[in-house]
Protein backbone atom coordinates (compact mmCIF):
# COMPACT_ATOMS: atom_id res chain seq x y z
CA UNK A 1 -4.10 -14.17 11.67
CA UNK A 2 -1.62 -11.68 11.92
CA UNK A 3 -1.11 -8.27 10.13
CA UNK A 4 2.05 -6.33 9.28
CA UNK A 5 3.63 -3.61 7.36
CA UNK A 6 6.41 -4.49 5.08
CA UNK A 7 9.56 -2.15 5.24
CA UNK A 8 10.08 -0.85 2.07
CA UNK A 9 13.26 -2.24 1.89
CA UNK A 10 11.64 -5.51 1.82
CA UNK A 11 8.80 -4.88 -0.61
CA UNK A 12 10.60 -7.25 -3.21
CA UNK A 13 10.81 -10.42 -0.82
CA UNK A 14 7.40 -10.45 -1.20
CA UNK A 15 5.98 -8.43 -4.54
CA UNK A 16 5.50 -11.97 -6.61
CA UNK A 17 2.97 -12.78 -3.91
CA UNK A 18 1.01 -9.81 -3.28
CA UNK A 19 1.12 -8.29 -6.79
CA UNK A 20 -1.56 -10.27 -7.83
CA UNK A 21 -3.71 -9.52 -4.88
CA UNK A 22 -3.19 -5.67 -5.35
CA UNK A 23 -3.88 -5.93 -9.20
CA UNK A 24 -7.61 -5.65 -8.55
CA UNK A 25 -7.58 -2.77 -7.01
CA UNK A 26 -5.49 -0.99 -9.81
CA UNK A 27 -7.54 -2.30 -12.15
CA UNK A 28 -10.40 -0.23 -10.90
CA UNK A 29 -8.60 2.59 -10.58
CA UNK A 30 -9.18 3.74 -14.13
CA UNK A 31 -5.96 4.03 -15.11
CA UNK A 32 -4.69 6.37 -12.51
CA UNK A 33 -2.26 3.75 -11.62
CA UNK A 34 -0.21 1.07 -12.68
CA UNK A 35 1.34 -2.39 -10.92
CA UNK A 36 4.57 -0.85 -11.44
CA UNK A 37 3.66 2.57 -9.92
CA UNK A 38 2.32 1.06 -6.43
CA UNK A 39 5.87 -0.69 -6.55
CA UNK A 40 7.81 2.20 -7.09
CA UNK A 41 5.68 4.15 -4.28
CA UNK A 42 6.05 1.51 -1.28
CA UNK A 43 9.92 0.13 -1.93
CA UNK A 44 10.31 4.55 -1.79
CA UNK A 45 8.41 4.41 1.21
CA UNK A 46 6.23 7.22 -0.17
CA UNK A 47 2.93 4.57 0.35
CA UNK A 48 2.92 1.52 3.06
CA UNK A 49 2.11 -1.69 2.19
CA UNK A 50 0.56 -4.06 4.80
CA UNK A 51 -0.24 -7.69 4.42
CA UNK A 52 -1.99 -10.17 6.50
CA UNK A 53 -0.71 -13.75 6.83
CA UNK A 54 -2.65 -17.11 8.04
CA UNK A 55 -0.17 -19.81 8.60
CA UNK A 56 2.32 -18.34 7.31
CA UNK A 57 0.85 -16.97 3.93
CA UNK A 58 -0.25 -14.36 2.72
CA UNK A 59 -3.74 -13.97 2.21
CA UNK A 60 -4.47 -10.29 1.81
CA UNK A 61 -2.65 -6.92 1.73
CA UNK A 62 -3.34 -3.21 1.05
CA UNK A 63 -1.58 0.23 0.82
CA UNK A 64 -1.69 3.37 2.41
CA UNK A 65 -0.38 6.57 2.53
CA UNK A 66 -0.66 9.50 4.39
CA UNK A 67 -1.97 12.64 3.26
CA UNK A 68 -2.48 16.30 5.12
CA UNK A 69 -4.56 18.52 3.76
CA UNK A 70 -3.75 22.23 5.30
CA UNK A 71 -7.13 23.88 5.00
CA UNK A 72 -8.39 21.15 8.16
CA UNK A 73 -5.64 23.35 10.77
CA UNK A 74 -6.86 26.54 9.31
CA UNK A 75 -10.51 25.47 10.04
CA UNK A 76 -9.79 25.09 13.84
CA UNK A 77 -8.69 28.75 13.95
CA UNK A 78 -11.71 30.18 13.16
């Protein structure tokens, strides 16, 4: 089994595959997102998408994204 992040410039060589793996997800996410948003935010590179293959297909995948929240280096000041 191995794991790997897809460049976002090759999001679309794979999108038919792990669309309907990811549709789950946004289908919980009560409405804060669409199939077509998560495209738009890992081909911009703005989230990550990662899949996992098993001889050669993929069985799994996810997003992620990075987000810093300012208050957390303020906190070790004090």
């Amino acid at each position: 089994m191995n794991i790997s992040i897809v460049p976002p410039d090759r999001v679309t060589e794979c999108w038919e595959e792990v669309a309907p793996l990811l549709q789950p997800a946004i289908d919980r996410s009560g409405g804060r997102f669409l199939i077509q948003d998560v495209y738009h935010l890992v081909r911009t590179g703005d989230n990550h998408l990662w899949v996992m293959f098993e001889d050669g297909i993929i069985v799994a995948c996810c997003t992620t994204t990075f987000t810093q929240y300012p208050s957390v280096c303020l906190q070790d000041n004090f």
